[in-house]
PDB file of N, CA and C in Angstrom:
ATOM      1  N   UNK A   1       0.842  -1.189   0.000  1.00  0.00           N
ATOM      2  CA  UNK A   1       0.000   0.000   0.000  1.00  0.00           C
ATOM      3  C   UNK A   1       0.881   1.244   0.000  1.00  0.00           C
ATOM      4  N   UNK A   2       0.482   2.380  -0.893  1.00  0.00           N
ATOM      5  CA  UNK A   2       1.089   3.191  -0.851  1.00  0.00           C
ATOM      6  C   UNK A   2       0.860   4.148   0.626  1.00  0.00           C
ATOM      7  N   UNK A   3       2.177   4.688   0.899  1.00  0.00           N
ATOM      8  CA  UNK A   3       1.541   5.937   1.937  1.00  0.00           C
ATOM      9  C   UNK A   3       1.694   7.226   1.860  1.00  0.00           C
ATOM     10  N   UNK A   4       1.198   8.300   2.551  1.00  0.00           N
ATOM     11  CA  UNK A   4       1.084   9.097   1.933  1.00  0.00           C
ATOM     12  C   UNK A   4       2.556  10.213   1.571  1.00  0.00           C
ATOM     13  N   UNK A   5       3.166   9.590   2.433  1.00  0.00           N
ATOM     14  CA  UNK A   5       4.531  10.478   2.116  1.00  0.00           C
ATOM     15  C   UNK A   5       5.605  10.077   0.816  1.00  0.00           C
ATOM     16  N   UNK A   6       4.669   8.601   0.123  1.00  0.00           N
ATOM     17  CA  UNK A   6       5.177   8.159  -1.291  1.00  0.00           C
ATOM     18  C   UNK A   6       4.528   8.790  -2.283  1.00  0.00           C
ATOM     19  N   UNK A   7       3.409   9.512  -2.026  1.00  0.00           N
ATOM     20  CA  UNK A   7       2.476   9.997  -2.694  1.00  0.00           C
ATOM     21  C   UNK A   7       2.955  11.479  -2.987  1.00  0.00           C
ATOM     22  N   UNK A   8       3.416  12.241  -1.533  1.00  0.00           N
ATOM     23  CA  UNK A   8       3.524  13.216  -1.819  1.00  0.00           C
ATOM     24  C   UNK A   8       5.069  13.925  -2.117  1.00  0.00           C
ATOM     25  N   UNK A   9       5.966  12.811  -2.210  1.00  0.00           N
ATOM     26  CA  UNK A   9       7.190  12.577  -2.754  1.00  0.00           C
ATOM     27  C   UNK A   9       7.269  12.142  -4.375  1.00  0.00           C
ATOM     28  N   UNK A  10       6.159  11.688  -4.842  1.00  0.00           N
ATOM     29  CA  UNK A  10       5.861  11.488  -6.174  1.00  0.00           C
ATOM     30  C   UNK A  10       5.299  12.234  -7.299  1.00  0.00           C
ATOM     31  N   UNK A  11       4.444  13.301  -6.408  1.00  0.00           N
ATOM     32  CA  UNK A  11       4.145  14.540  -6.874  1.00  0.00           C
ATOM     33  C   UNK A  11       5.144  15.310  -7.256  1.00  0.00           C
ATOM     34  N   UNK A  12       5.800  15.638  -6.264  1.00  0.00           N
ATOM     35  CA  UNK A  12       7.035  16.708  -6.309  1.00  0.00           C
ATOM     36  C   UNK A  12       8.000  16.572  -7.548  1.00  0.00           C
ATOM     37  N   UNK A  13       8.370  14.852  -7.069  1.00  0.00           N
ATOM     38  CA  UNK A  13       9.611  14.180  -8.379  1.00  0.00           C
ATOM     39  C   UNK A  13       8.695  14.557  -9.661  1.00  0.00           C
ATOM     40  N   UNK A  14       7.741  14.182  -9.811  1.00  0.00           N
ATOM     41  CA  UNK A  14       7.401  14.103 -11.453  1.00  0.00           C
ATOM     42  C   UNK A  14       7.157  16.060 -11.752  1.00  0.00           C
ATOM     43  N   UNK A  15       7.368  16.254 -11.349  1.00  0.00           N
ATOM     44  CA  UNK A  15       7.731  17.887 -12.119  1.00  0.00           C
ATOM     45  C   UNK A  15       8.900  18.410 -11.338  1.00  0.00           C
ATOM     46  N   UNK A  16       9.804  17.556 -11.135  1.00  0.00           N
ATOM     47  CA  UNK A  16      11.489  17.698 -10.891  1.00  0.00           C
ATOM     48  C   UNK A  16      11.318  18.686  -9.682  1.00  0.00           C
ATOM     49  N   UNK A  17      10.912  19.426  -9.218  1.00  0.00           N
ATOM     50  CA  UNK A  17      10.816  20.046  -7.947  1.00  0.00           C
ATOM     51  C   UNK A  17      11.628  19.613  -6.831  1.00  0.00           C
ATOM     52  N   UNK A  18      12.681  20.647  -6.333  1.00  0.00           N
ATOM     53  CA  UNK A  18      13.397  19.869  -5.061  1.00  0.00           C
ATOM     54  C   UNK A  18      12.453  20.910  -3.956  1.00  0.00           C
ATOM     55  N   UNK A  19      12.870  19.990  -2.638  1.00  0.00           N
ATOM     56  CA  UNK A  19      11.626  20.193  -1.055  1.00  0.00           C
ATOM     57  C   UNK A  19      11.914  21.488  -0.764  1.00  0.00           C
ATOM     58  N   UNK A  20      12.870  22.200  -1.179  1.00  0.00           N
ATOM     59  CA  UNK A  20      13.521  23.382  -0.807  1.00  0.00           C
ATOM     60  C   UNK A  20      12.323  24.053  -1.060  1.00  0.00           C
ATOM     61  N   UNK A  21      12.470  24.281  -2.662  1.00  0.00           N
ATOM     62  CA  UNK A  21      11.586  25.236  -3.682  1.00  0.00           C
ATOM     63  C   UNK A  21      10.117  24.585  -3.184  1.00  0.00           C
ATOM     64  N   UNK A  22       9.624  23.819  -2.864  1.00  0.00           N
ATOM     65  CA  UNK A  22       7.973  23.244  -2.620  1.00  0.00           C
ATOM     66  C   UNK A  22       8.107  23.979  -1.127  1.00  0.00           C
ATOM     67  N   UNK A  23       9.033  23.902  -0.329  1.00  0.00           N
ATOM     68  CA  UNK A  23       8.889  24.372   1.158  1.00  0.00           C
ATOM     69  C   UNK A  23       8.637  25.363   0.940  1.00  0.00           C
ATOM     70  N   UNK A  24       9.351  26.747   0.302  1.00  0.00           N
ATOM     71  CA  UNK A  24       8.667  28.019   0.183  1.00  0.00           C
ATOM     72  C   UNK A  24       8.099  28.119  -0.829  1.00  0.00           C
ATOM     73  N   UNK A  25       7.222  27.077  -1.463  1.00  0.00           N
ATOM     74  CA  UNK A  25       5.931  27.702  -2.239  1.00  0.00           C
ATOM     75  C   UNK A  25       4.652  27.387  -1.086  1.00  0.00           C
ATOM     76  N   UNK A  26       5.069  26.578  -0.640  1.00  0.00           N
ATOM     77  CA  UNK A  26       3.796  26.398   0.565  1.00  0.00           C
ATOM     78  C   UNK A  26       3.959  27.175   2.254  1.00  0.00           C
ATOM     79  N   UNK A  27       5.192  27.735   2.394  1.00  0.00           N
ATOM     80  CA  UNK A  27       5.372  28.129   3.910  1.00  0.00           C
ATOM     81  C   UNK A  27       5.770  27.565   4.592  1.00  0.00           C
ATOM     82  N   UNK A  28       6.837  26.592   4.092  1.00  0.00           N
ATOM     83  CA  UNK A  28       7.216  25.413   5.038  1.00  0.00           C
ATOM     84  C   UNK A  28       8.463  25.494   5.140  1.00  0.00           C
ATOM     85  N   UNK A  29       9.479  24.816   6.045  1.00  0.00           N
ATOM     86  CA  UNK A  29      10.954  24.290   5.785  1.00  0.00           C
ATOM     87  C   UNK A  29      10.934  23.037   4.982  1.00  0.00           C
ATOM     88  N   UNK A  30      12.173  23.017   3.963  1.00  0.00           N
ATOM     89  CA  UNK A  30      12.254  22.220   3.824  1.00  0.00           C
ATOM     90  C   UNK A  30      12.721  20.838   4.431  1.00  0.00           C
ATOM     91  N   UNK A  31      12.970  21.077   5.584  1.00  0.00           N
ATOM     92  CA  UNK A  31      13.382  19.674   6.614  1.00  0.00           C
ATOM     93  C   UNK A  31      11.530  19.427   6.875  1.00  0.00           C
ATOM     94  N   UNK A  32      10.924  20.349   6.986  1.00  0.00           N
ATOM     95  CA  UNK A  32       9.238  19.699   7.087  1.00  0.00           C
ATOM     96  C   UNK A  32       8.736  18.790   5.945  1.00  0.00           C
ATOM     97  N   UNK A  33       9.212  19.185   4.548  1.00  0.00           N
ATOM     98  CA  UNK A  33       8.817  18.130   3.203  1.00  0.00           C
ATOM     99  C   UNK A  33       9.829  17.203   3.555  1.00  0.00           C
ATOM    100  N   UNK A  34      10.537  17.207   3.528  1.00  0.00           N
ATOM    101  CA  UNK A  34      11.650  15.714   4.184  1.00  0.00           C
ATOM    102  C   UNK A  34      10.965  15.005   4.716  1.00  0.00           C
ATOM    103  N   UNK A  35       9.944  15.699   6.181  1.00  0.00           N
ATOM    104  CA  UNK A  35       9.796  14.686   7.135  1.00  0.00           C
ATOM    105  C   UNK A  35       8.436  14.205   6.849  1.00  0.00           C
ATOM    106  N   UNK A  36       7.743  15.048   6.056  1.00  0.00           N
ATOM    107  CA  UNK A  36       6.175  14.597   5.413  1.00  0.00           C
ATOM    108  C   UNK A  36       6.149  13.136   4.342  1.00  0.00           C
ATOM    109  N   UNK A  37       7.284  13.409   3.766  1.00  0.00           N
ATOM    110  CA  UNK A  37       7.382  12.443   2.978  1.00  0.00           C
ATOM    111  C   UNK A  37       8.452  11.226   3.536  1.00  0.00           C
ATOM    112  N   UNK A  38       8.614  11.406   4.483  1.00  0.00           N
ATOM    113  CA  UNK A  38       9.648  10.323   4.764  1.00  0.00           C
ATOM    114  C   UNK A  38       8.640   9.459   5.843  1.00  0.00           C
ATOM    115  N   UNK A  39       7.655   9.830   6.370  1.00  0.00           N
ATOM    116  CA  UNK A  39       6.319   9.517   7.233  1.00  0.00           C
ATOM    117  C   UNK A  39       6.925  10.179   8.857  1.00  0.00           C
ATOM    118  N   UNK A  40       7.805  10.822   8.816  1.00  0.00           N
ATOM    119  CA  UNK A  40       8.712  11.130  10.170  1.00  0.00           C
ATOM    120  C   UNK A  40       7.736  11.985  10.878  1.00  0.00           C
ATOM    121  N   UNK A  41       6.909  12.882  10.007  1.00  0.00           N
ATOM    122  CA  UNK A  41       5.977  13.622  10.728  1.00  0.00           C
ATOM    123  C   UNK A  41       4.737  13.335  10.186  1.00  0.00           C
ATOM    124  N   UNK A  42       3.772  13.409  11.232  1.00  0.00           N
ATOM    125  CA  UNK A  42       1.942  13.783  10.484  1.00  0.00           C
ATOM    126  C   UNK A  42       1.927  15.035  10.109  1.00  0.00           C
ATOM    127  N   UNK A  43       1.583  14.883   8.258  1.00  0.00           N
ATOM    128  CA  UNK A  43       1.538  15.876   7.439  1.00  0.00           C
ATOM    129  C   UNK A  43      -0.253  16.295   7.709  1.00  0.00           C
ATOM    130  N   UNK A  44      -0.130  17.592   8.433  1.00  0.00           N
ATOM    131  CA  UNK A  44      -0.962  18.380   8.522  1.00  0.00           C
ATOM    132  C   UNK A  44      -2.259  18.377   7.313  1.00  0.00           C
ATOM    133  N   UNK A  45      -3.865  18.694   7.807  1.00  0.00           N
ATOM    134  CA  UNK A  45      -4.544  18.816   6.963  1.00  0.00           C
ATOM    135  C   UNK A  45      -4.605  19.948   5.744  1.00  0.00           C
ATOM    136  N   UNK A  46      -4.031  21.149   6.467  1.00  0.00           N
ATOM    137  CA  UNK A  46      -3.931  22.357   5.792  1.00  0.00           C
ATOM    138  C   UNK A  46      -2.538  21.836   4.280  1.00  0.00           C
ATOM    139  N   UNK A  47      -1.906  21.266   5.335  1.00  0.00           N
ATOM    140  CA  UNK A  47      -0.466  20.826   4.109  1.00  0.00           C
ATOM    141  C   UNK A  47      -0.995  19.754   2.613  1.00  0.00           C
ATOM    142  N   UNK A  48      -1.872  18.991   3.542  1.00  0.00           N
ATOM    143  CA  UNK A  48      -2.016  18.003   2.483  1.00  0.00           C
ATOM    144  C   UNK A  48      -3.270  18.777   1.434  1.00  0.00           C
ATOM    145  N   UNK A  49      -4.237  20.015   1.922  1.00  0.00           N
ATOM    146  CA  UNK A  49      -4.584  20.375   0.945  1.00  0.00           C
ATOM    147  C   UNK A  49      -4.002  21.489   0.405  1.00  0.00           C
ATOM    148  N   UNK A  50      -2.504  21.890   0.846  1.00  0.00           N
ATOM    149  CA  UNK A  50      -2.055  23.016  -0.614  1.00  0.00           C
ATOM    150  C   UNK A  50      -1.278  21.266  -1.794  1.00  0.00           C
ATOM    151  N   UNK A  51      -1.018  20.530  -1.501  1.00  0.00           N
ATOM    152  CA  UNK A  51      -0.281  19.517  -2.277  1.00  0.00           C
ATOM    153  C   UNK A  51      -1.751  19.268  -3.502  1.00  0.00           C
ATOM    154  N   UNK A  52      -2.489  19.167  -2.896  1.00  0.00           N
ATOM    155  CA  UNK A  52      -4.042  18.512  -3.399  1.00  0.00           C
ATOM    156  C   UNK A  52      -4.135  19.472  -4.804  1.00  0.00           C
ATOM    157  N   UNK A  53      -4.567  20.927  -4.221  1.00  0.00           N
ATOM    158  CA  UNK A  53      -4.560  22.151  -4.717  1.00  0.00           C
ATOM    159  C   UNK A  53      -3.380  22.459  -5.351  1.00  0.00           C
ATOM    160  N   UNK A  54      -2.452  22.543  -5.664  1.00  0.00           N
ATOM    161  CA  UNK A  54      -1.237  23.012  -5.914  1.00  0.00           C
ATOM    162  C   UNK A  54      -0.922  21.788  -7.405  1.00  0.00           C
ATOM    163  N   UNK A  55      -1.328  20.207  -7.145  1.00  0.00           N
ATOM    164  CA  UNK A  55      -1.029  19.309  -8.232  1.00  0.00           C
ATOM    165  C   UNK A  55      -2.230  19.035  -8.597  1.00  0.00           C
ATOM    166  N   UNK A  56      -3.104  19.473  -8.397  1.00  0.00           N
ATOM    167  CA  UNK A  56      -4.718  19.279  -8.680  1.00  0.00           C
ATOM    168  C   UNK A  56      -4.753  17.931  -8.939  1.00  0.00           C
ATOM    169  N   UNK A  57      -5.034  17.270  -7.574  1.00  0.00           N
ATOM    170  CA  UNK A  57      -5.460  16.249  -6.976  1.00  0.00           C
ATOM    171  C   UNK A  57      -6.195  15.688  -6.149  1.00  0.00           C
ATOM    172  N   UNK A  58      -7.176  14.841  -5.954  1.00  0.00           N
ATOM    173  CA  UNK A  58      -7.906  14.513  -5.114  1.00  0.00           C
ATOM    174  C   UNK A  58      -7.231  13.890  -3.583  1.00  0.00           C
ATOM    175  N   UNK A  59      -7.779  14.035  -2.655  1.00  0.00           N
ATOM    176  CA  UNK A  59      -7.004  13.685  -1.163  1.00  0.00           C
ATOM    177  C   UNK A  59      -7.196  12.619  -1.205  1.00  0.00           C
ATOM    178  N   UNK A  60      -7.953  11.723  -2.158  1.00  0.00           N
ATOM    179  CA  UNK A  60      -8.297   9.917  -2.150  1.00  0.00           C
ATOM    180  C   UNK A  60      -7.142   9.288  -2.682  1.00  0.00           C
ATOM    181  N   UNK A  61      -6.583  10.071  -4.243  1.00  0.00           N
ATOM    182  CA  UNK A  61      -5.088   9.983  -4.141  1.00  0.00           C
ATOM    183  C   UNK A  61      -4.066  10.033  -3.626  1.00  0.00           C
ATOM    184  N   UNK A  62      -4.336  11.170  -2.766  1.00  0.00           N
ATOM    185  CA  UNK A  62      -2.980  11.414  -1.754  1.00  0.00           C
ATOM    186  C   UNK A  62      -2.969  10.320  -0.896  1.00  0.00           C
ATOM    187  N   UNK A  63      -3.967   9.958  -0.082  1.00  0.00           N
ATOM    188  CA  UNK A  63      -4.140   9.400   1.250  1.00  0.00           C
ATOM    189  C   UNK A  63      -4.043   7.745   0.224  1.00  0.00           C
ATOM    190  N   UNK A  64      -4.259   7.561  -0.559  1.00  0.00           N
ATOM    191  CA  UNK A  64      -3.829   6.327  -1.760  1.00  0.00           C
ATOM    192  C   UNK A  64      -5.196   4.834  -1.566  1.00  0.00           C
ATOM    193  N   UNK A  65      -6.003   5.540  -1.669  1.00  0.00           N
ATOM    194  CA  UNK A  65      -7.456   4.842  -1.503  1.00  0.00           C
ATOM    195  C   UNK A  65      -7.720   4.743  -3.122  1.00  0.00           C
ATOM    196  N   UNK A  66      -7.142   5.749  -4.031  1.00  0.00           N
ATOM    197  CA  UNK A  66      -7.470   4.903  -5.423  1.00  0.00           C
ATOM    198  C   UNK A  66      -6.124   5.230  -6.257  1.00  0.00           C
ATOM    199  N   UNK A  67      -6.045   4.848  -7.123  1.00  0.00           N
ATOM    200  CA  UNK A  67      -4.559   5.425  -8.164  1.00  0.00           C
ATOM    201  C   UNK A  67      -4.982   5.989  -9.414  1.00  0.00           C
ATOM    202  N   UNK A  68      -6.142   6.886  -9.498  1.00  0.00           N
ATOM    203  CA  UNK A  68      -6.671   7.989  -9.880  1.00  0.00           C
ATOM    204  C   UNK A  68      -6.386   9.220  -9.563  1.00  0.00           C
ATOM    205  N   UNK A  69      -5.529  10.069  -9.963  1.00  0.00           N
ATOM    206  CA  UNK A  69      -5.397  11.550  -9.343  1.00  0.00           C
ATOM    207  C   UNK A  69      -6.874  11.902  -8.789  1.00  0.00           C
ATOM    208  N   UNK A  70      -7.983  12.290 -10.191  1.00  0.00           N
ATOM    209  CA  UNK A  70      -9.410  12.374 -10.336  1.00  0.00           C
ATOM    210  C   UNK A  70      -9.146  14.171 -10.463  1.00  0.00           C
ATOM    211  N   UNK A  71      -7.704  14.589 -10.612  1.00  0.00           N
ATOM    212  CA  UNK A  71      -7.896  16.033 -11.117  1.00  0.00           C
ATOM    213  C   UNK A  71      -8.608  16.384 -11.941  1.00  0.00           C
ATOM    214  N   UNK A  72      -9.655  17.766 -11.516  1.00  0.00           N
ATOM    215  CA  UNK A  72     -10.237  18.226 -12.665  1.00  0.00           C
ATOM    216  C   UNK A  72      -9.051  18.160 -13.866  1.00  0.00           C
ATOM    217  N   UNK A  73      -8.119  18.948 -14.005  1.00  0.00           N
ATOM    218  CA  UNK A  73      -7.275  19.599 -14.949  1.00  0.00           C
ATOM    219  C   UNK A  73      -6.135  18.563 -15.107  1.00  0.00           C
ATOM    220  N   UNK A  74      -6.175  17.723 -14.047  1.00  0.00           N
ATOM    221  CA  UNK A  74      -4.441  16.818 -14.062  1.00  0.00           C
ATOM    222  C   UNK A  74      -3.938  16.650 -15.159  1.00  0.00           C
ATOM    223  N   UNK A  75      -2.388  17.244 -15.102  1.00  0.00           N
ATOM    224  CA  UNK A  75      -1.280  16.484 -15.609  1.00  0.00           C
ATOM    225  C   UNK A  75      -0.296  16.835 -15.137  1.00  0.00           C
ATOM    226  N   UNK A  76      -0.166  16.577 -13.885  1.00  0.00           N
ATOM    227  CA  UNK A  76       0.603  15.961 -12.946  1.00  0.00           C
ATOM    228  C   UNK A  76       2.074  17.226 -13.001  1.00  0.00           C
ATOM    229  N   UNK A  77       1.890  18.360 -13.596  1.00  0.00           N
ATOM    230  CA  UNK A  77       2.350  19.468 -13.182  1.00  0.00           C
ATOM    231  C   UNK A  77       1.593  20.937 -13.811  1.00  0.00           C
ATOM    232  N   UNK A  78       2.392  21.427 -12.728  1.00  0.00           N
ATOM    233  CA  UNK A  78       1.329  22.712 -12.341  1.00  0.00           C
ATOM    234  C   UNK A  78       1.720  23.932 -13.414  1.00  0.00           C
ATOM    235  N   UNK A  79       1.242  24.672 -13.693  1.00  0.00           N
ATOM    236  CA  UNK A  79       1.283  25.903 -14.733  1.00  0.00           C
ATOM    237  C   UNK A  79       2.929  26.061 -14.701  1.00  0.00           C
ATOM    238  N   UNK A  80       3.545  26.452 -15.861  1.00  0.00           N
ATOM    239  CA  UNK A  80       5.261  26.872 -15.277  1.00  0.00           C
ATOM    240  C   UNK A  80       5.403  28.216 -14.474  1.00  0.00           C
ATOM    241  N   UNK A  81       4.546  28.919 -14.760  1.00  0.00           N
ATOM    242  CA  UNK A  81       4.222  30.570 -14.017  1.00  0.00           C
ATOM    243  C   UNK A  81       4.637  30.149 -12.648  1.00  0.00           C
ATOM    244  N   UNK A  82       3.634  29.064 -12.171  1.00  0.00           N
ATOM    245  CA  UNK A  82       3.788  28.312 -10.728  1.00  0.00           C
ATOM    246  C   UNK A  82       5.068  27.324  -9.876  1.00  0.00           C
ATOM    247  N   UNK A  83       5.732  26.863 -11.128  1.00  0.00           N
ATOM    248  CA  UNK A  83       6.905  26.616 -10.756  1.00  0.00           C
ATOM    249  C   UNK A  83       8.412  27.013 -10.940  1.00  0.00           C
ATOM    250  N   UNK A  84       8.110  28.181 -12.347  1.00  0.00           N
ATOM    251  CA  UNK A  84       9.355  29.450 -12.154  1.00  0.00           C
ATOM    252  C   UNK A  84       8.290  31.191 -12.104  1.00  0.00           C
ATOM    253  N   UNK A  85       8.464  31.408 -11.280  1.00  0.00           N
ATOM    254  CA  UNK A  85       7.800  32.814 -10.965  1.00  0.00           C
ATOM    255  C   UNK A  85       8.548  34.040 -12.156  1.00  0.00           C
ATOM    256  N   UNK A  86      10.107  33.221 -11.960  1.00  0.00           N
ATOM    257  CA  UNK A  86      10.823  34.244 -12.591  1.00  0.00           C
ATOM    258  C   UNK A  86      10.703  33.803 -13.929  1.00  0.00           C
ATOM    259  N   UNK A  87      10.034  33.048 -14.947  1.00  0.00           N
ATOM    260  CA  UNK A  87       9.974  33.422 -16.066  1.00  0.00           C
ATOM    261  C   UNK A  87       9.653  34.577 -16.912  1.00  0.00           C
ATOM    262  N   UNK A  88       8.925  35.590 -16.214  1.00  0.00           N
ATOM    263  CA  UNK A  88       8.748  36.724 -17.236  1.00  0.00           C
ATOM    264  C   UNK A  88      10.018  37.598 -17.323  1.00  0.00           C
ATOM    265  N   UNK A  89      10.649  37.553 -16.109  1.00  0.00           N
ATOM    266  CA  UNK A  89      12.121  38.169 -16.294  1.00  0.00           C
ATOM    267  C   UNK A  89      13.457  37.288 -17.348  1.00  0.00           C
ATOM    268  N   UNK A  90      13.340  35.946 -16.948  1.00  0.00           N
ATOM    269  CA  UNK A  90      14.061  35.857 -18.287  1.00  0.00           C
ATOM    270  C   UNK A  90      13.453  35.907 -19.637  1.00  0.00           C
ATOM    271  N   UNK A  91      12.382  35.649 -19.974  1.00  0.00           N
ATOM    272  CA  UNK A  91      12.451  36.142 -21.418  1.00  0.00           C
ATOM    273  C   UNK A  91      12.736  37.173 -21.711  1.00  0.00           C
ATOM    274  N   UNK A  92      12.410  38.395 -20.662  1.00  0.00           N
ATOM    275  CA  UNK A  92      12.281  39.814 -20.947  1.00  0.00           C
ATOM    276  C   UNK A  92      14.122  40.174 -21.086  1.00  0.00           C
ATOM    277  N   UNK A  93      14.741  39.379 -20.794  1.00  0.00           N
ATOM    278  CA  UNK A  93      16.014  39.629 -20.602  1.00  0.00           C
ATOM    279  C   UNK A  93      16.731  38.664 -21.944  1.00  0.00           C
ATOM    280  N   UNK A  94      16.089  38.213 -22.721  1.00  0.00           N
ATOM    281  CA  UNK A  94      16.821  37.307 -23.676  1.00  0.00           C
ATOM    282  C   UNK A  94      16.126  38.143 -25.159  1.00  0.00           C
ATOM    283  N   UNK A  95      15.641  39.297 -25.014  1.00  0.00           N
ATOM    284  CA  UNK A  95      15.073  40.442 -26.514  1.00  0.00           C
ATOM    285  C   UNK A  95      15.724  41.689 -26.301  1.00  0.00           C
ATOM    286  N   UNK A  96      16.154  42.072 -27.026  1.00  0.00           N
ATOM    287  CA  UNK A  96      16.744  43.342 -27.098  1.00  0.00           C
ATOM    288  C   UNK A  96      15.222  44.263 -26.748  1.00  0.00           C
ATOM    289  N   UNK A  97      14.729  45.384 -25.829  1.00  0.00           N
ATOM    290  CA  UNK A  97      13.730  46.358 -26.078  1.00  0.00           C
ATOM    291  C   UNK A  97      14.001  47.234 -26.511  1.00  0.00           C
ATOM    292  N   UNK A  98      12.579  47.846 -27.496  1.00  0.00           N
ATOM    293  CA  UNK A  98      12.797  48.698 -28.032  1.00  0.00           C
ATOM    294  C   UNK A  98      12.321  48.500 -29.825  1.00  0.00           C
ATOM    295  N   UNK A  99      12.385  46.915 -30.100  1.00  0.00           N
ATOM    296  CA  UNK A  99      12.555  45.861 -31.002  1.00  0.00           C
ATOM    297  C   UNK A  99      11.100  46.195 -31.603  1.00  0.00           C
ATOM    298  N   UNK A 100      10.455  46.099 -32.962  1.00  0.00           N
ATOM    299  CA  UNK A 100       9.673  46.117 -33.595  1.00  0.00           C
ATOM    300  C   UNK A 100       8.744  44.686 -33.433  1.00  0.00           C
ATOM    301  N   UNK A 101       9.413  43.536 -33.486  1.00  0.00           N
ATOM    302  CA  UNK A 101       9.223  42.299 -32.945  1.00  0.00           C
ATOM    303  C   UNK A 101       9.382  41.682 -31.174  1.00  0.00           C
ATOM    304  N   UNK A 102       9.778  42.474 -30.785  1.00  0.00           N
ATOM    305  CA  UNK A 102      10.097  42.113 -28.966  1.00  0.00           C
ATOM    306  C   UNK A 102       9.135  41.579 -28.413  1.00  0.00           C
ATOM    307  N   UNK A 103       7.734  41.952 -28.228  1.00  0.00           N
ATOM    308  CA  UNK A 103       6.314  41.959 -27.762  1.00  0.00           C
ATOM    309  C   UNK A 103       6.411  40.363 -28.494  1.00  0.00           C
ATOM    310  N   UNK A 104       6.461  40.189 -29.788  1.00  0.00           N
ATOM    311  CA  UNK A 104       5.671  38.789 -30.374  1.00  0.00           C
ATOM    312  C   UNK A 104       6.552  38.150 -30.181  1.00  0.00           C
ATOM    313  N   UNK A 105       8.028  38.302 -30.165  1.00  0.00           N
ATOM    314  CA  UNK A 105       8.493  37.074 -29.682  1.00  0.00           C
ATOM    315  C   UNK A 105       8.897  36.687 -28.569  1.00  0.00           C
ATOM    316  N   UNK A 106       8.619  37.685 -27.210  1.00  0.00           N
ATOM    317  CA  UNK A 106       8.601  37.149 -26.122  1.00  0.00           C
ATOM    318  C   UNK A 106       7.287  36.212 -25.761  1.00  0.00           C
ATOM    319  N   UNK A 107       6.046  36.698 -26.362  1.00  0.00           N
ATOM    320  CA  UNK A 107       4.870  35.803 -26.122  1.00  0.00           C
ATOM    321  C   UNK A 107       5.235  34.546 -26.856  1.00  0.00           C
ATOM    322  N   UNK A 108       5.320  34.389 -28.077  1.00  0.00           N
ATOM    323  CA  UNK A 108       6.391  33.354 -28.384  1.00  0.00           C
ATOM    324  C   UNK A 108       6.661  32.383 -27.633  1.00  0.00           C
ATOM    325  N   UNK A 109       7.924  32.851 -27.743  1.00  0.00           N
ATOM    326  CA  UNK A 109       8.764  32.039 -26.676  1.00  0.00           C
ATOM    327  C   UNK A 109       8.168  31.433 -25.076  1.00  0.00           C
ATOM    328  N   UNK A 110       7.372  32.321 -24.131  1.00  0.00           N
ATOM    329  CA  UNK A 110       6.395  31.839 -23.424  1.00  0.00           C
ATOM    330  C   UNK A 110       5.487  30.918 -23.496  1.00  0.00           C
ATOM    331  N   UNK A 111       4.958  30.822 -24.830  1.00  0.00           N
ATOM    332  CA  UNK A 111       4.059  30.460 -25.236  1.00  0.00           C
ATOM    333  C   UNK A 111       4.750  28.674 -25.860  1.00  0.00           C
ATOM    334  N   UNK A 112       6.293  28.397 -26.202  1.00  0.00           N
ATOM    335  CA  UNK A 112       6.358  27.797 -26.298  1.00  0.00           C
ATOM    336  C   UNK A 112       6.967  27.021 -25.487  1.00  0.00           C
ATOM    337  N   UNK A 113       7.506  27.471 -23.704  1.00  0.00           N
ATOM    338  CA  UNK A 113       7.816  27.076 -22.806  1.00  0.00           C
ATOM    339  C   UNK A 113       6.699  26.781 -22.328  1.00  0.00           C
ATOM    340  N   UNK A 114       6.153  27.400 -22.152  1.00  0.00           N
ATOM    341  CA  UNK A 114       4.696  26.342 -21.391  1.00  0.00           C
ATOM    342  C   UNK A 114       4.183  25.323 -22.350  1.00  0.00           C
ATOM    343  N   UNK A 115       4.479  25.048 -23.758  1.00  0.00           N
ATOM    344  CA  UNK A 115       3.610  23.398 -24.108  1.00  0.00           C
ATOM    345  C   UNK A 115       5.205  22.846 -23.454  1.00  0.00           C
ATOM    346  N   UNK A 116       5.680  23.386 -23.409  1.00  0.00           N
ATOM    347  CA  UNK A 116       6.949  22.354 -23.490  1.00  0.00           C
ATOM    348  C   UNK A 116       6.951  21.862 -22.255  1.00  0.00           C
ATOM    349  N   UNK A 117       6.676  22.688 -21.000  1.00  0.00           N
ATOM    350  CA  UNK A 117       5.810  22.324 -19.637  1.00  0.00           C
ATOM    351  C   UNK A 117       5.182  21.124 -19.659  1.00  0.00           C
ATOM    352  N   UNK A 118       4.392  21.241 -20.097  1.00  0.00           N
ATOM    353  CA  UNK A 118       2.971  20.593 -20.118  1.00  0.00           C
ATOM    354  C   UNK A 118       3.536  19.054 -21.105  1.00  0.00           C
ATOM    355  N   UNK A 119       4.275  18.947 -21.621  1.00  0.00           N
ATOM    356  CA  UNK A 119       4.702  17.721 -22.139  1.00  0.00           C
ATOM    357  C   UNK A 119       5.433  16.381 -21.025  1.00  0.00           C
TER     358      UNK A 119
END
């Protein structure tokens, strides 16, 4: 049987995420995702629903009662906006401004980092 700290160690891995970067997207230390997923601590209700919310997942998954996410939206990672904040600064930093084309090919390029996300 799965438990839930395989669950929520499996989330993380499949969109490469280290506990560091998940600890401060949720308010946590990362020695707290260590210990959530290692079963060292009882992972809080509030915790297990930003994981739920955050990989758009059902808590029947998490808690491993079915092997159905049952996400509305799932695929098993989250918008890239959500996992690099700083993407609008690097594109904005890889176009010369000022550019007749700058505007279309930074959306572009955004535009083709997120399917590439989502793959």
């Amino acid at each position: 049987m799965t438990t839930i700290g395989d669950r929520l160690r499996e989330l993380r891995y499949g969109i490469q995420l280290s506990q560091a970067k998940l600890g401060k997207i949720f308010g946590i230390s990362q020695a707290r995702v260590f210990k959530y997923e290692t079963n060292a601590l009882h992972t809080p209700p509030k915790v297990l629903l930003q994981y739920a919310d955050y990989f758009d997942v059902s808590l029947d998954y998490i808690y491993g009662r079915t092997d159905d996410p049952h996400g509305m939206y799932y695929e098993n990672k989250p918008p890239i906006e959500q996992v690099y904040p700083e993407i609008d600064k690097f594109i904005e930093m890889c176009f010369e401004p000022g550019t007749a084309m700058n505007e279309r090919l930074k959306e572009t390029m955004k535009r083709m980092m997120t399917e590439e996300a989502k793959q």
